[in-house]
Protein backbone atom coordinates (compact mmCIF):
# COMPACT_ATOMS: atom_id res chain seq x y z
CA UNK A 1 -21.50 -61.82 16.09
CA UNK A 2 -19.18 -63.68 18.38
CA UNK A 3 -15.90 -65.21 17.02
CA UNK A 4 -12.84 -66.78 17.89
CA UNK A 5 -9.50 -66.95 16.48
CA UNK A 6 -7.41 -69.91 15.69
CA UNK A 7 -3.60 -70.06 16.30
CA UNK A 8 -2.25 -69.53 13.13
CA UNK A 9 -3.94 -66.20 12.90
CA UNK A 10 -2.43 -64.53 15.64
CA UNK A 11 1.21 -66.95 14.66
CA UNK A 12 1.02 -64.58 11.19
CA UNK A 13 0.05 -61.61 13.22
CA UNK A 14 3.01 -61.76 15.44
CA UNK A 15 5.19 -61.90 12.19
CA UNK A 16 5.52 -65.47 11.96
CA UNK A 17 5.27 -66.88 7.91
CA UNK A 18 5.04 -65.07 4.76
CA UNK A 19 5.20 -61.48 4.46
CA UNK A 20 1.68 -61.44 2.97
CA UNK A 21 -0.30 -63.33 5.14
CA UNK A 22 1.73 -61.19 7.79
CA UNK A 23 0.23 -58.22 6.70
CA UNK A 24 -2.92 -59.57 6.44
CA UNK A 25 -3.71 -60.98 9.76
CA UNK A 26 -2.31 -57.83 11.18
CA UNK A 27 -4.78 -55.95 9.11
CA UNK A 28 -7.75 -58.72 9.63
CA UNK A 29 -6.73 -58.50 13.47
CA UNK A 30 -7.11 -54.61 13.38
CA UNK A 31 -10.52 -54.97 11.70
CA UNK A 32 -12.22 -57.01 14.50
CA UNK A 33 -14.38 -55.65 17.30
CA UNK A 34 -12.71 -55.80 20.67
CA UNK A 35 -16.14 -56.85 22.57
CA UNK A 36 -17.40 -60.35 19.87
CA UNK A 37 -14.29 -62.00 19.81
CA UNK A 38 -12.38 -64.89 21.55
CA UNK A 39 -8.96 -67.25 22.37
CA UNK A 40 -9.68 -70.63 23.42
CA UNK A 41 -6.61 -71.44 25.75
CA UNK A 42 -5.60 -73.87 24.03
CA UNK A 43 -4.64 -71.37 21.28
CA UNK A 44 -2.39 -69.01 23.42
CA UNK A 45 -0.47 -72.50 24.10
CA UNK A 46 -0.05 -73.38 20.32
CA UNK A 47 1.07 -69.84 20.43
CA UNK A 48 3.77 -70.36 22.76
CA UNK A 49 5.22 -73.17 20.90
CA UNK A 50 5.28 -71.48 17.77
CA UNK A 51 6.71 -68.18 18.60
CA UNK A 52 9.56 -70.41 20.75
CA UNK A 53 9.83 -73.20 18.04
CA UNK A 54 9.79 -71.75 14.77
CA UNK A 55 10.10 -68.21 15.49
CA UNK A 56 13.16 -68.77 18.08
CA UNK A 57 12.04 -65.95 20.67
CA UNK A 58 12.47 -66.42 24.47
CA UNK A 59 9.43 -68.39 26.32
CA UNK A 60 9.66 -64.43 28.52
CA UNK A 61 9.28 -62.75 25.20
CA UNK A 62 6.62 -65.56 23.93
CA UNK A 63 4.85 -65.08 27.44
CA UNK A 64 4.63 -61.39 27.13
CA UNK A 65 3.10 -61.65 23.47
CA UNK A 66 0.65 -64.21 24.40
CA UNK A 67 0.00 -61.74 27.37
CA UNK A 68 -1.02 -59.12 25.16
CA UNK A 69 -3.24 -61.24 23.06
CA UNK A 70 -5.19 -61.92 26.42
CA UNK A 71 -5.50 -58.50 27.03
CA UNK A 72 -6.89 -58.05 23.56
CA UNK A 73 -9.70 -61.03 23.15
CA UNK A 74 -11.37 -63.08 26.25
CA UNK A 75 -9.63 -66.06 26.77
CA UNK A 76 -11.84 -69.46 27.37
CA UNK A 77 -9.96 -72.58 29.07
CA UNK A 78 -11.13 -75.80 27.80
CA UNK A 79 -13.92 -77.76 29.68
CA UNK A 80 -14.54 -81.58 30.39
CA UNK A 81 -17.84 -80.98 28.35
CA UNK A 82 -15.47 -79.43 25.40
CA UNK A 83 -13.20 -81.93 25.10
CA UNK A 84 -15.76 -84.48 25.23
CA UNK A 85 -16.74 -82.71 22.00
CA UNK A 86 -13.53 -82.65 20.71
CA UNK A 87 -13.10 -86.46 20.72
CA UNK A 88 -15.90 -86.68 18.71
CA UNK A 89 -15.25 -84.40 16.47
CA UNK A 90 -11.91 -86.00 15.52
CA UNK A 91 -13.85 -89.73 15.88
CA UNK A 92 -16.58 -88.58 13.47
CA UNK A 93 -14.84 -86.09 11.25
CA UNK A 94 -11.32 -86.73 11.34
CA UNK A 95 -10.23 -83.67 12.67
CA UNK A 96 -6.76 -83.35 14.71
CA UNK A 97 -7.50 -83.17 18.56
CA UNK A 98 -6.19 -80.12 19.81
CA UNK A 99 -7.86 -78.25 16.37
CA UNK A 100 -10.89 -80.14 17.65
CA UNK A 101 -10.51 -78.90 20.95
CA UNK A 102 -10.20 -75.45 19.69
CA UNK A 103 -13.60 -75.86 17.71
CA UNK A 104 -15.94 -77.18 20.44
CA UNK A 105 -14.70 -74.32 22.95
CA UNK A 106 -15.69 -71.99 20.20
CA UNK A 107 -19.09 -73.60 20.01
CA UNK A 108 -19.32 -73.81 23.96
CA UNK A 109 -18.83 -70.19 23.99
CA UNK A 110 -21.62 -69.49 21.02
CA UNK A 111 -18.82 -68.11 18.51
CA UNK A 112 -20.63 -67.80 15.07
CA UNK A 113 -17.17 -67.98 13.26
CA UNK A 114 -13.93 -69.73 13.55
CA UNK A 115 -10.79 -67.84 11.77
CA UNK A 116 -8.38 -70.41 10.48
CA UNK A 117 -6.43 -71.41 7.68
CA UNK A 118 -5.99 -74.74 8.98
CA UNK A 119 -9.16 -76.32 9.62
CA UNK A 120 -12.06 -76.95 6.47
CA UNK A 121 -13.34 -73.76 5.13
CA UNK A 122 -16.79 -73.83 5.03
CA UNK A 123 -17.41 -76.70 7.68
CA UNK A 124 -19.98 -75.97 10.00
CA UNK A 125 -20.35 -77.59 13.99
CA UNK A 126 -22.76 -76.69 16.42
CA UNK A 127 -23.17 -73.62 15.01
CA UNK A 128 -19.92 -72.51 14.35
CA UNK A 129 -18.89 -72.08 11.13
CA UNK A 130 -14.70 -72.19 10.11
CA UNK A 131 -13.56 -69.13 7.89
CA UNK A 132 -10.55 -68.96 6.20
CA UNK A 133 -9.86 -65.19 6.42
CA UNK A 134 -6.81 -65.95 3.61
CA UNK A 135 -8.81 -67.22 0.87
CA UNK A 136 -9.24 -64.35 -2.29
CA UNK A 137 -13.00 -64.87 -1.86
CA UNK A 138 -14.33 -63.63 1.45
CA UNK A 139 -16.51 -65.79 2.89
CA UNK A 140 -20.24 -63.50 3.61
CA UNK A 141 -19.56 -64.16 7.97
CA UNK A 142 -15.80 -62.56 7.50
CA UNK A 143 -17.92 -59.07 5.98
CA UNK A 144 -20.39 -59.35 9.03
CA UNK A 145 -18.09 -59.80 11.87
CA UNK A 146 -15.25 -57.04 10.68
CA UNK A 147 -15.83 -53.35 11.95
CA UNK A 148 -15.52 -50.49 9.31
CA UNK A 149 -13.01 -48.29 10.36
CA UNK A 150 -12.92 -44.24 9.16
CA UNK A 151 -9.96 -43.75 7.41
CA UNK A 152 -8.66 -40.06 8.36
């Protein structure tokens, strides 16, 4: 089942926030499968202005992090067609543009799932359905899309 992941996810998993939402997007992160999942670009940019803005590192030390998530997860620029989409999502649903942006390239690209804390848990689009991976009660889509891994 394909996915994508939202910016705060990876923001968390880079050690930006609360130590417990830290821990578990790294964990979360570690339980995906390499080959389903996705970054819309625009993500990777949020990135950069987080781990610059809040978390005060170098853009060359924000650049090489958001390098690394590339190398982890496919990374999907943002079409005419998907922002298109995007405007009306935020028209029609009154979702922020860029988080709109974020959703439509994860429904061009036939993601199932959406990770984020920021958008509507629960709200479906085209398809894709937004997960909140932080809430106590795991949605049924966050069991399906994590790999068991053998503890040794």
């Amino acid at each position: 089942m394909r996915f994508a992941l939202d910016t705060n996810i990876l923001a968390y998993a880079e050690g930006v926030g609360d130590e417990p939402r830290c821990r578990k997007a790294r964990a979360l992160v570690a339980s995906l499968p390499d080959d389903a999942g996705l970054l819309p670009a625009q993500v990777l940019g949020e990135l950069q202005r987080v781990l610059v803005g809040k978390a005060k590192r170098t853009p060359a030390d924000a650049r090489l992090a958001i390098l690394d998530w590339s190398d982890s997860f496919p990374v999907a620029d943002s079409s005419w067609t998907a922002l298109q989409a995007a405007l009306d999502l935020a028209a029609d649903h009154a979702i922020a543009i860029w988080d709109a942006l974020i959703l439509a390239v994860a429904a061009e690209h036939r993601c199932r799932v959406l990770l984020s804390e920021d958008l509507h848990h629960g709200f479906t689009w085209q398809g894709v359905t937004v997960v909140n991976p932080f809430l106590p009660a795991p949605h049924p889509l966050l069991a399906a899309i994590r790999v068991p891994r053998q503890v040794e």
